[in-house]
PDB file of N, CA and C in Angstrom:
ATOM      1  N   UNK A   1      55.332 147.223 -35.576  1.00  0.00           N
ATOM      2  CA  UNK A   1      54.822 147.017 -34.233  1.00  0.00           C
ATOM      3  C   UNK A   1      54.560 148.360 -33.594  1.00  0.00           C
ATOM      4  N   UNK A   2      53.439 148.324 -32.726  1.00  0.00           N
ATOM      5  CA  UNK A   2      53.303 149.632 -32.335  1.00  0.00           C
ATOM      6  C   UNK A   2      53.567 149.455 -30.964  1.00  0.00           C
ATOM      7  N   UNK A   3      52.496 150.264 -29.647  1.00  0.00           N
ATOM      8  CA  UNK A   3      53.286 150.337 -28.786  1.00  0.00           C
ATOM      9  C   UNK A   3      52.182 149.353 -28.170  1.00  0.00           C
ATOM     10  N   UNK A   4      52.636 148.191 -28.367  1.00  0.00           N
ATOM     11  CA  UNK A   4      51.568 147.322 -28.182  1.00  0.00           C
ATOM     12  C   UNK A   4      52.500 146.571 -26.202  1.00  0.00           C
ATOM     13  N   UNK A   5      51.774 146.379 -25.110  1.00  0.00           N
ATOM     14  CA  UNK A   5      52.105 146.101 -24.023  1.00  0.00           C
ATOM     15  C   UNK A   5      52.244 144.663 -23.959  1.00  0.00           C
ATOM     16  N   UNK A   6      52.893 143.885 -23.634  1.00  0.00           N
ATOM     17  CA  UNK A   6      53.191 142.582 -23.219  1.00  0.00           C
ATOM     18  C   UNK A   6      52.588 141.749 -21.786  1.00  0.00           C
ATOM     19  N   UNK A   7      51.785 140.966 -21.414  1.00  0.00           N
ATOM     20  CA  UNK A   7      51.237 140.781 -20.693  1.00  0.00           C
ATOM     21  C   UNK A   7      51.571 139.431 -20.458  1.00  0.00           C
ATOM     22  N   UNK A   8      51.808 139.160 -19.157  1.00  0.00           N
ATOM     23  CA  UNK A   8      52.127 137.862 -18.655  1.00  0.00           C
ATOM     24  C   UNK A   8      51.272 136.917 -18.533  1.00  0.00           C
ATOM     25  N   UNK A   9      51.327 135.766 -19.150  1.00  0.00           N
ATOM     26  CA  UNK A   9      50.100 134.868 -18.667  1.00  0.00           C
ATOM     27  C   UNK A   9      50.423 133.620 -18.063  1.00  0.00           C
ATOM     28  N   UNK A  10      49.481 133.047 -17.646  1.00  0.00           N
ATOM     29  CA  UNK A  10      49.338 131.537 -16.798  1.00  0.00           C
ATOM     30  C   UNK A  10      49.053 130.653 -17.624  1.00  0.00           C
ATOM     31  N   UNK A  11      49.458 129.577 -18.060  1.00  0.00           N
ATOM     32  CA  UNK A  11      49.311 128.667 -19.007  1.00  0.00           C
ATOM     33  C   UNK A  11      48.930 127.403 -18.271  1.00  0.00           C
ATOM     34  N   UNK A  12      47.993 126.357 -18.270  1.00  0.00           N
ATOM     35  CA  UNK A  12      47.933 125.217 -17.977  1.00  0.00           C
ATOM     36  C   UNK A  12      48.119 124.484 -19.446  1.00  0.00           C
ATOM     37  N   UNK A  13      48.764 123.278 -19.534  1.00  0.00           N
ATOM     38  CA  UNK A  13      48.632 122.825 -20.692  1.00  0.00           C
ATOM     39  C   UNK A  13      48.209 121.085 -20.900  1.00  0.00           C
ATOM     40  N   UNK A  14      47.039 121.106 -21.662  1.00  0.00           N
ATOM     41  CA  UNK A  14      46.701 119.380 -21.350  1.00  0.00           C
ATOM     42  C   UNK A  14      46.282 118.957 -19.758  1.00  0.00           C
ATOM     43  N   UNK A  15      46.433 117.769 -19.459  1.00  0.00           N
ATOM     44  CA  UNK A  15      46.632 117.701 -18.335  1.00  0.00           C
ATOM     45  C   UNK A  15      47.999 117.595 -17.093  1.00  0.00           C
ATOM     46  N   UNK A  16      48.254 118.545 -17.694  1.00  0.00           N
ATOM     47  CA  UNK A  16      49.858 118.461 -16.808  1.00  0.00           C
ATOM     48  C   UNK A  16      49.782 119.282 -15.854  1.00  0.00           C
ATOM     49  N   UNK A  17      49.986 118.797 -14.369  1.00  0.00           N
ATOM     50  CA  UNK A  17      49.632 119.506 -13.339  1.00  0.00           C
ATOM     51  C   UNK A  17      50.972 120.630 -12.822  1.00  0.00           C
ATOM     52  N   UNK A  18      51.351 121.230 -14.030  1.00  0.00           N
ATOM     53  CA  UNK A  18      51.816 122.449 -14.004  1.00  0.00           C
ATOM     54  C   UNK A  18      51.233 123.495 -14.123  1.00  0.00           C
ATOM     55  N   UNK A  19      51.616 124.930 -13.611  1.00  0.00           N
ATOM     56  CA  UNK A  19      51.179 125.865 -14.508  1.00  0.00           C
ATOM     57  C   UNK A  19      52.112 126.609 -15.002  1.00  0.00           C
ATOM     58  N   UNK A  20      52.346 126.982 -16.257  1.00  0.00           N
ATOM     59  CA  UNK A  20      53.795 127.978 -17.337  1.00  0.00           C
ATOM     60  C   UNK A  20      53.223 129.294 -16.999  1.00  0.00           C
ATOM     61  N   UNK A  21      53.908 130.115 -16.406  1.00  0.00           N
ATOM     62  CA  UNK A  21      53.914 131.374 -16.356  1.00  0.00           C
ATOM     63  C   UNK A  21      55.048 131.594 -17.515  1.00  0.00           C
ATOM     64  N   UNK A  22      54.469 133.008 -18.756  1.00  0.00           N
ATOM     65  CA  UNK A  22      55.668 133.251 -19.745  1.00  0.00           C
ATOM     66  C   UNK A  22      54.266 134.573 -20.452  1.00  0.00           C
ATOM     67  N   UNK A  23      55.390 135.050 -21.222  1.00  0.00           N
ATOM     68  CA  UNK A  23      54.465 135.817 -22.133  1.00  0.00           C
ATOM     69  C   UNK A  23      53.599 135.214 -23.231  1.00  0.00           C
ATOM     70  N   UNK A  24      54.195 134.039 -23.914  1.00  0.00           N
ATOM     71  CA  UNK A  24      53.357 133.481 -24.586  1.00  0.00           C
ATOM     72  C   UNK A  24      53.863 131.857 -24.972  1.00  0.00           C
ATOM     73  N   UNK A  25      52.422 131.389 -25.437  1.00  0.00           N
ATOM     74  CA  UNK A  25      53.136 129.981 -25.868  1.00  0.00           C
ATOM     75  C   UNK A  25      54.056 129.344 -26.270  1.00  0.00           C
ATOM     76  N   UNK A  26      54.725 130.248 -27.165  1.00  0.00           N
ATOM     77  CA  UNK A  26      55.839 129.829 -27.759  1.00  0.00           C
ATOM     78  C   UNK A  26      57.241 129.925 -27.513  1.00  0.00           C
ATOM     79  N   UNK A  27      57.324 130.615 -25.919  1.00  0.00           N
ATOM     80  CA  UNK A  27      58.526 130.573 -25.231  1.00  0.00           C
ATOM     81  C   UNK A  27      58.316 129.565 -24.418  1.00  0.00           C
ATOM     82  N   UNK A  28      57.270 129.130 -23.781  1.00  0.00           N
ATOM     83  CA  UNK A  28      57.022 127.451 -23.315  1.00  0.00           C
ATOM     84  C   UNK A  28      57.468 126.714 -24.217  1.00  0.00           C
ATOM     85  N   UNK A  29      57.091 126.516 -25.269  1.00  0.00           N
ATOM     86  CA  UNK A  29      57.418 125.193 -26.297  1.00  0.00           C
ATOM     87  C   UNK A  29      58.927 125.154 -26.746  1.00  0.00           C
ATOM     88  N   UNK A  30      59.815 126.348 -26.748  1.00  0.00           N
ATOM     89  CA  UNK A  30      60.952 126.573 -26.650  1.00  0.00           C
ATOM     90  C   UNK A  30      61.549 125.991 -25.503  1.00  0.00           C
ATOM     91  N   UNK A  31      61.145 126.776 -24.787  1.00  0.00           N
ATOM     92  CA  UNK A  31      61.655 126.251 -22.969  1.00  0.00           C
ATOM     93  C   UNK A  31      61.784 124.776 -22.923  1.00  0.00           C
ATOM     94  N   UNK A  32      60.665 124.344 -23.186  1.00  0.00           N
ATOM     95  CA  UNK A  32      60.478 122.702 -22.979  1.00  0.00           C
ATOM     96  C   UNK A  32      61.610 121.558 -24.134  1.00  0.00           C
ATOM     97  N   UNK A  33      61.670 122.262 -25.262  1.00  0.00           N
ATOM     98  CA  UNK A  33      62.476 121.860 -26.113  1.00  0.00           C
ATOM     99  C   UNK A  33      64.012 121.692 -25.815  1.00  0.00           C
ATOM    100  N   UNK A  34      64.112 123.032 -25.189  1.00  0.00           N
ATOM    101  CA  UNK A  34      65.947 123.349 -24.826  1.00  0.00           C
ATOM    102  C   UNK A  34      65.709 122.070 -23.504  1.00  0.00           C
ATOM    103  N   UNK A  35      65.013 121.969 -22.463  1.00  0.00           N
ATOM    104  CA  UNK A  35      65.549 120.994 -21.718  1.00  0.00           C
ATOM    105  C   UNK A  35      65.376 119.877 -22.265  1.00  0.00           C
ATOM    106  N   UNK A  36      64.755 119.755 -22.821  1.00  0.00           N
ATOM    107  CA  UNK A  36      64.641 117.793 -23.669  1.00  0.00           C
ATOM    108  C   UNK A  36      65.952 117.892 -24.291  1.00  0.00           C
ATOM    109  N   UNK A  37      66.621 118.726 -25.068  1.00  0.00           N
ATOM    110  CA  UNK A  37      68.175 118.675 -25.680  1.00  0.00           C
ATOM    111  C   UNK A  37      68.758 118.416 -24.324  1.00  0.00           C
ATOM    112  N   UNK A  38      68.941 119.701 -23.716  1.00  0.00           N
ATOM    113  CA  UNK A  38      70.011 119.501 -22.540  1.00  0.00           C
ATOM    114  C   UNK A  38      69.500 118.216 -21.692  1.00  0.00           C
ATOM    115  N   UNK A  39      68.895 117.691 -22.052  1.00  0.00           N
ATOM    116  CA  UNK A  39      68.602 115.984 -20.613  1.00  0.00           C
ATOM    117  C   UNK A  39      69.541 115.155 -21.811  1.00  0.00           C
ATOM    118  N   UNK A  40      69.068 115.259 -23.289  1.00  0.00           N
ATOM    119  CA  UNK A  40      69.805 114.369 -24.311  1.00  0.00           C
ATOM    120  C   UNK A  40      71.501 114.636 -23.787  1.00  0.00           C
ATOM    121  N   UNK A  41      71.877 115.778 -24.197  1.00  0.00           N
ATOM    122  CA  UNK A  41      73.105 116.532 -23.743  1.00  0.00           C
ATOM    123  C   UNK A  41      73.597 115.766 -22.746  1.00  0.00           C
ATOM    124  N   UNK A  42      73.173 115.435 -21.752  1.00  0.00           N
ATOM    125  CA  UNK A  42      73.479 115.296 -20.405  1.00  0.00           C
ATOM    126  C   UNK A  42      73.467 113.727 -20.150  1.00  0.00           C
ATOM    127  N   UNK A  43      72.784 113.191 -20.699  1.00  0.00           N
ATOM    128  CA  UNK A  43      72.685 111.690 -20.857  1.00  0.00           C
ATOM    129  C   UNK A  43      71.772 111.323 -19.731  1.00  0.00           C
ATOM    130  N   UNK A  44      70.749 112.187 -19.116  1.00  0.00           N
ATOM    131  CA  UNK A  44      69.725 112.017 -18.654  1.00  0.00           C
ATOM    132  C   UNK A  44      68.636 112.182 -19.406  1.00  0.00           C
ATOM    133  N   UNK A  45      67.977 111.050 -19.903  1.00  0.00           N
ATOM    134  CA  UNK A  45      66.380 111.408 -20.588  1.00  0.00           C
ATOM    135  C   UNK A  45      65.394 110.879 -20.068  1.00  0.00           C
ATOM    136  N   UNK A  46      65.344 111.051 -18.603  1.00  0.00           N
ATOM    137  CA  UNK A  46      64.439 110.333 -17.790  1.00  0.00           C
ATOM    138  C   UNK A  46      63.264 111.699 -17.985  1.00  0.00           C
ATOM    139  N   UNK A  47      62.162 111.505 -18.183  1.00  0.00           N
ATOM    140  CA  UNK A  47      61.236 112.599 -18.117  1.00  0.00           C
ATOM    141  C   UNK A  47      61.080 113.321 -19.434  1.00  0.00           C
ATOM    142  N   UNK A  48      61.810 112.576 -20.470  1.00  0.00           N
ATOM    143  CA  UNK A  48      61.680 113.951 -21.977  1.00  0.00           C
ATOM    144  C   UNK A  48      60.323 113.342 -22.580  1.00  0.00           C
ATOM    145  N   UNK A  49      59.828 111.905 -22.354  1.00  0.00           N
ATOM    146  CA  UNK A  49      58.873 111.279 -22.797  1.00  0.00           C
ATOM    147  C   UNK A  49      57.248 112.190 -22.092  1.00  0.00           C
ATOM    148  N   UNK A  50      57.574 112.284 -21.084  1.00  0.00           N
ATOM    149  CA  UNK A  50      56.124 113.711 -20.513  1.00  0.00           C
ATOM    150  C   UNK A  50      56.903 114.691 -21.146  1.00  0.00           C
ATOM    151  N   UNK A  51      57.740 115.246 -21.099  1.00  0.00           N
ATOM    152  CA  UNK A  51      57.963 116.897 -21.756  1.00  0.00           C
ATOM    153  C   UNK A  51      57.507 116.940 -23.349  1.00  0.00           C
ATOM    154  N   UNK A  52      58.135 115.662 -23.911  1.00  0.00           N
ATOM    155  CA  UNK A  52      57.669 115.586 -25.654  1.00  0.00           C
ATOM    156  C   UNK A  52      56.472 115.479 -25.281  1.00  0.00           C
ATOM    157  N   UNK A  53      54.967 115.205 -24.442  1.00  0.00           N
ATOM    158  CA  UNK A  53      53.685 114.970 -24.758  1.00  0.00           C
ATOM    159  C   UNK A  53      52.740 116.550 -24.365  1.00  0.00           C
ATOM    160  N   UNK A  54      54.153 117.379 -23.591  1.00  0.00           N
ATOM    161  CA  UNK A  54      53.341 118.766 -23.046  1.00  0.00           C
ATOM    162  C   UNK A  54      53.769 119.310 -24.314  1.00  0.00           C
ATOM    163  N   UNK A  55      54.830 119.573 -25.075  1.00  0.00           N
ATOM    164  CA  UNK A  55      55.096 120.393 -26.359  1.00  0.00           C
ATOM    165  C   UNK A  55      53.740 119.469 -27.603  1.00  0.00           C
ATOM    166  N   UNK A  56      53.769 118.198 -27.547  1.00  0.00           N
ATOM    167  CA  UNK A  56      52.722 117.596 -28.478  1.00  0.00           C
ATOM    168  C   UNK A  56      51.087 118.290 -28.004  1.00  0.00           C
ATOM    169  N   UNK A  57      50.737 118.855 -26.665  1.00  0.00           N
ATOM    170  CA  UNK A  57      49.812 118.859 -26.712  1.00  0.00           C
ATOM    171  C   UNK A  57      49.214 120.716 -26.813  1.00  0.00           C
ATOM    172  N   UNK A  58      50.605 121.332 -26.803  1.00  0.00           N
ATOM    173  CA  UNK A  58      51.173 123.087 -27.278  1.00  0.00           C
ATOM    174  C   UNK A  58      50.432 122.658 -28.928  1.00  0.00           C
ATOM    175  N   UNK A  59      51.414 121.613 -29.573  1.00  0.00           N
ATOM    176  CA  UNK A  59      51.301 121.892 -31.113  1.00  0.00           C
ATOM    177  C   UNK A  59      49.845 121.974 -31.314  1.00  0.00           C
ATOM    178  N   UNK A  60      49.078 120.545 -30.518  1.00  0.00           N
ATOM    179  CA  UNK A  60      47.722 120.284 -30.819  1.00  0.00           C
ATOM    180  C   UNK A  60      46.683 121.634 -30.594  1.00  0.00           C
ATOM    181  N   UNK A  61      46.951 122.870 -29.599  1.00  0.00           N
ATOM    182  CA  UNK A  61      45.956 123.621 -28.816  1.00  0.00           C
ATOM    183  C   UNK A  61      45.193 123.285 -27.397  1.00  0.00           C
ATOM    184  N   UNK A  62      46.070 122.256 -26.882  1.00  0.00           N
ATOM    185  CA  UNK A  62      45.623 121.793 -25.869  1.00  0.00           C
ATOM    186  C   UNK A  62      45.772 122.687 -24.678  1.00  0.00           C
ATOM    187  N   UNK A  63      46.059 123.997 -24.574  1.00  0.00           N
ATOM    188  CA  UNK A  63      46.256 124.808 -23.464  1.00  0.00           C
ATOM    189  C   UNK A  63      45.746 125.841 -23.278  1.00  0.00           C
ATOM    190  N   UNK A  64      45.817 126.213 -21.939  1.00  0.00           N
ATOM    191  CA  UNK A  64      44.587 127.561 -21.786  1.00  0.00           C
ATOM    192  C   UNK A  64      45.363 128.853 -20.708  1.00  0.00           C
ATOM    193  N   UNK A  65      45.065 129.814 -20.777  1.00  0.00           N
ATOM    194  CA  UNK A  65      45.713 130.971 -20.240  1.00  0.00           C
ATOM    195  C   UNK A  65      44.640 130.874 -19.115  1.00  0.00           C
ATOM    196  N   UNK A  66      44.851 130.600 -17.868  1.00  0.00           N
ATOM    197  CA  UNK A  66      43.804 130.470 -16.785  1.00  0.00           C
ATOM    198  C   UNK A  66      44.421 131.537 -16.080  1.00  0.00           C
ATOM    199  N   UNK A  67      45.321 132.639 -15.994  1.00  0.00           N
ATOM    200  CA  UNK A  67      45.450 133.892 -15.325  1.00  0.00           C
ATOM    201  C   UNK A  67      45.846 133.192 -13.910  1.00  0.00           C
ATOM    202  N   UNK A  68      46.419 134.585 -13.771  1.00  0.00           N
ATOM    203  CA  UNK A  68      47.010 134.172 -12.125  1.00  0.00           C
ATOM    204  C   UNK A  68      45.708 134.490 -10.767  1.00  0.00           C
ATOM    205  N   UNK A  69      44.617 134.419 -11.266  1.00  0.00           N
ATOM    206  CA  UNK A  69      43.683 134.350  -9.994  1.00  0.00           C
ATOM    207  C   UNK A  69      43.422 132.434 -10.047  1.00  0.00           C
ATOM    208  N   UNK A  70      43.789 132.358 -10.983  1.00  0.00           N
ATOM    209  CA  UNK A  70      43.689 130.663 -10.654  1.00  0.00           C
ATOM    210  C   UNK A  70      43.799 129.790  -9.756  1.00  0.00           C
ATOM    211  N   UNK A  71      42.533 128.699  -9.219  1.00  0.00           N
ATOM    212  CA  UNK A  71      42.702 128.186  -7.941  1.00  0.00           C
ATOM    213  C   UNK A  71      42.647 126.380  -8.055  1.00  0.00           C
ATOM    214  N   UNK A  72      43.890 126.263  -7.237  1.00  0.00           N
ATOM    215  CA  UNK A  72      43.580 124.960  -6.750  1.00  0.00           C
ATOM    216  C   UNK A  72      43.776 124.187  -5.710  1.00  0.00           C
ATOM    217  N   UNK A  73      43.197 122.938  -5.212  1.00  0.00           N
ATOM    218  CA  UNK A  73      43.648 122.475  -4.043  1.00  0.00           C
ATOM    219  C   UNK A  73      44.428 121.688  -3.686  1.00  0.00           C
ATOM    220  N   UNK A  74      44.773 122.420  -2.984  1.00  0.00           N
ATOM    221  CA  UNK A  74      46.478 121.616  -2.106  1.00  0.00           C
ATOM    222  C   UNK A  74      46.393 120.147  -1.446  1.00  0.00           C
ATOM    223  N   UNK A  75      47.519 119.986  -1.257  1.00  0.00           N
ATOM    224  CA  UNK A  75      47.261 118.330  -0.117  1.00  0.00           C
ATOM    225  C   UNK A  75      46.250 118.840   0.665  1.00  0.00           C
ATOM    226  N   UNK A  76      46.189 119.717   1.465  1.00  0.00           N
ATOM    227  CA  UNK A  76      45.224 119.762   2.221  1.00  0.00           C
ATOM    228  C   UNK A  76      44.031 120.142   2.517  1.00  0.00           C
ATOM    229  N   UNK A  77      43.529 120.216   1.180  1.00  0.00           N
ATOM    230  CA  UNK A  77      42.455 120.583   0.425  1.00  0.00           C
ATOM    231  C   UNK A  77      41.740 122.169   0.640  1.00  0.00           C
ATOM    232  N   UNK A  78      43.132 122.577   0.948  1.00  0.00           N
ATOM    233  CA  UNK A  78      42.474 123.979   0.966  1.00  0.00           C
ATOM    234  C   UNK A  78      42.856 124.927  -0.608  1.00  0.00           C
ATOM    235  N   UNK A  79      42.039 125.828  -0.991  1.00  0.00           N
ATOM    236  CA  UNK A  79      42.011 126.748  -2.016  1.00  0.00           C
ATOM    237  C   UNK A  79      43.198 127.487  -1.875  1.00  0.00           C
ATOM    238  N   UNK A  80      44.316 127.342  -2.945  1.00  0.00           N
ATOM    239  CA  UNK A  80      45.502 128.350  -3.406  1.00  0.00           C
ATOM    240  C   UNK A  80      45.108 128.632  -4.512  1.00  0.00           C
ATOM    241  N   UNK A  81      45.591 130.561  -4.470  1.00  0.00           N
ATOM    242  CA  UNK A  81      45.805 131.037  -5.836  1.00  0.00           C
ATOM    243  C   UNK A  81      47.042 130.535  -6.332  1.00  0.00           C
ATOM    244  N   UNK A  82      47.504 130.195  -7.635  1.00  0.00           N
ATOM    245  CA  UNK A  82      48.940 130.164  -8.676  1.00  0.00           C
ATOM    246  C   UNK A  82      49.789 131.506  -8.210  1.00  0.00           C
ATOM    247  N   UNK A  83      49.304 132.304  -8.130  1.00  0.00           N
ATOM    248  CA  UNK A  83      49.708 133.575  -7.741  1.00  0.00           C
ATOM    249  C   UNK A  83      50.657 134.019  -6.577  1.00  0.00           C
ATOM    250  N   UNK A  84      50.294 133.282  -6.026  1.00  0.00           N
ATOM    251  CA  UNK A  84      50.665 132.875  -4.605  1.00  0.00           C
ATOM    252  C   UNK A  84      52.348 131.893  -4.596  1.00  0.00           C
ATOM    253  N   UNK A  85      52.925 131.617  -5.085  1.00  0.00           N
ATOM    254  CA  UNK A  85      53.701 130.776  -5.758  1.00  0.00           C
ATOM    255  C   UNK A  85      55.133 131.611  -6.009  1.00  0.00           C
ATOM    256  N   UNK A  86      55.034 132.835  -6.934  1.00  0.00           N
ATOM    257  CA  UNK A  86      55.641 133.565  -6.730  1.00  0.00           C
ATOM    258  C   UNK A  86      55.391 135.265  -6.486  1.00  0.00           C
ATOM    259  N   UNK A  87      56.206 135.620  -6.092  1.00  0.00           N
ATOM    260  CA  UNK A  87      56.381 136.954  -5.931  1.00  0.00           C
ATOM    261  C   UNK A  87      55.432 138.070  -7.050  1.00  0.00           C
ATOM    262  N   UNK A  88      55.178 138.849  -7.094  1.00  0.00           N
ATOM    263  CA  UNK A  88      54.684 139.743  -8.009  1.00  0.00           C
ATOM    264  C   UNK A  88      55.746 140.238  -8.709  1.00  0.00           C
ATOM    265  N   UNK A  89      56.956 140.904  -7.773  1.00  0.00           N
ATOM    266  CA  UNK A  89      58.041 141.350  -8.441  1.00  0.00           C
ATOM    267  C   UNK A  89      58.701 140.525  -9.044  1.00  0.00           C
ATOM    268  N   UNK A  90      58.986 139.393  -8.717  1.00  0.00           N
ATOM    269  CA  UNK A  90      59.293 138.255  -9.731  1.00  0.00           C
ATOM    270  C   UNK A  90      59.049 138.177 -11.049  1.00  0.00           C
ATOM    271  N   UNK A  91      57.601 138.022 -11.224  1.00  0.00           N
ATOM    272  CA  UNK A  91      56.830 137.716 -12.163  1.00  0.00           C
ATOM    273  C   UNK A  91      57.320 138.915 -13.380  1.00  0.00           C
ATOM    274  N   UNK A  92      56.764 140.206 -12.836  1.00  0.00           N
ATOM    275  CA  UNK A  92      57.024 141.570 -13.395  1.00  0.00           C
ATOM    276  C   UNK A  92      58.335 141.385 -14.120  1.00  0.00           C
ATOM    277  N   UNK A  93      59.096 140.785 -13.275  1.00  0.00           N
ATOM    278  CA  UNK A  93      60.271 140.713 -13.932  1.00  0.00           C
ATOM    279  C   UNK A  93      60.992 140.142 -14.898  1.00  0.00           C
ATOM    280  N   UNK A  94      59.782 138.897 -15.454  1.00  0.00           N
ATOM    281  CA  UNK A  94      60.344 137.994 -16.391  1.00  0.00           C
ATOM    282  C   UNK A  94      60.773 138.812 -17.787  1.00  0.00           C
ATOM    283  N   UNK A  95      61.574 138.134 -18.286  1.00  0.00           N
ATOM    284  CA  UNK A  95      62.175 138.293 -19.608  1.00  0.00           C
ATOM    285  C   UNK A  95      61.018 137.699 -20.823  1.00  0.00           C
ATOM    286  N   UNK A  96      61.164 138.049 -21.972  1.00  0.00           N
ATOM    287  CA  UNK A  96      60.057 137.837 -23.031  1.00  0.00           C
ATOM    288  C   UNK A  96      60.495 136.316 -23.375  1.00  0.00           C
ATOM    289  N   UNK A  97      62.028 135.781 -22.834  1.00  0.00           N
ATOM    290  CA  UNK A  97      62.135 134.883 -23.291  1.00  0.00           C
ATOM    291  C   UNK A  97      62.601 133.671 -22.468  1.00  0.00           C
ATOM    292  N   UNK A  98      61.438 134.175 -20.741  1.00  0.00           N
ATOM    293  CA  UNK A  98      62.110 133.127 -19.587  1.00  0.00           C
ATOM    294  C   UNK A  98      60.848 132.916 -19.444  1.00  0.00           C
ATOM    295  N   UNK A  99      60.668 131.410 -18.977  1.00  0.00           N
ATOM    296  CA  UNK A  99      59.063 130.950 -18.491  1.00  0.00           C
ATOM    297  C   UNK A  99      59.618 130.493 -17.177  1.00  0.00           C
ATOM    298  N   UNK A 100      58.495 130.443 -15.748  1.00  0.00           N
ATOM    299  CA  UNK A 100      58.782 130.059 -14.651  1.00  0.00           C
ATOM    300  C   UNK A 100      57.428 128.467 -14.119  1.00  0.00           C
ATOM    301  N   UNK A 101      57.345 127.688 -13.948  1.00  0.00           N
ATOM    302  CA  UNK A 101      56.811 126.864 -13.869  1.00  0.00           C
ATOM    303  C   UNK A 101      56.560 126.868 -12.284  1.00  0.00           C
ATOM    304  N   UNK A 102      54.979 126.029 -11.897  1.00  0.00           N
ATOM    305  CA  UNK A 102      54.493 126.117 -10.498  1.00  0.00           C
ATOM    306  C   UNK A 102      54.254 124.427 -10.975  1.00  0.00           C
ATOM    307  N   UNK A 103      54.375 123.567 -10.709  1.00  0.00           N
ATOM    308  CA  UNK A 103      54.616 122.276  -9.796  1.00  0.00           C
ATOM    309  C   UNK A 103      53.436 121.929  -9.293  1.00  0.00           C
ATOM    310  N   UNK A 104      52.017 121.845  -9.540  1.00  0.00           N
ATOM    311  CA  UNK A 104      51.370 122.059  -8.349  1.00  0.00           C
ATOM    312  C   UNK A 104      50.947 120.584  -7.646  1.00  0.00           C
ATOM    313  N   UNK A 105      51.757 119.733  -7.909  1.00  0.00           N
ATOM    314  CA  UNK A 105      51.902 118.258  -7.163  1.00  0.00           C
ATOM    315  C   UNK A 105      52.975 118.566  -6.305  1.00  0.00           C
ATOM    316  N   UNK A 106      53.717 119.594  -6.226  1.00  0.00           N
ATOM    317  CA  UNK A 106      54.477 119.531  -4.932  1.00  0.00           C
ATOM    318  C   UNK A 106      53.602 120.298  -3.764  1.00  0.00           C
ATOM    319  N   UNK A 107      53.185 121.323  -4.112  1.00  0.00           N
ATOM    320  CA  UNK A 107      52.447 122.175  -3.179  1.00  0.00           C
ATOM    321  C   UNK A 107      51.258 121.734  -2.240  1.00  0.00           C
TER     322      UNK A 107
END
């Protein structure tokens, strides 16, 4: 490996009205995996049936790096960036092996 830079990206995946902020796909599909155990774990598996169809649609190529200028509209139909969501320093700050998720049915 050389001195190759790590770059954060925005992931939409399928139609899941999330967006995965992480370095790359495959700490999403991880991410998503460890909570489907821990809901098993926990004896909550309400919701692993959408999480197994966002990792099914990772395996397929169903996702796209739409960057954090990415826009969409809110309840109130006005234009938000993803970006906007969290912090910059936040972001900067992720680990190679933490993803942060934006919700954008709550917003």
């Amino acid at each position: 490996m050389g001195n190759e830079t790590l770059e954060i990206k925005y992931f939409q995946i399928g139609d899941e009205p999330n967006i995965y902020i992480a370095y790359d796909i495959e700490s999403i599909k991880v991410y998503l995996l460890n909570l489907i155990n821990e809901n098993i774990k926990n004896g909550n598996e309400f919701g692993n049936d959408s999480l197994e169809m966002v990792v099914e649609d990772i395996n397929d190529g169903k996702y796209k790096d739409v960057g954090s200028d990415y826009e969409y509209n809110d309840d109130n139909g006005d234009s938000v960036k993803v970006s906007c969501h969290y912090p910059k320093e936040v972001v900067e700050q992720l680990g190679t092996d933490q993803v942060l998720v934006i919700d954008l049915e709550e917003w």
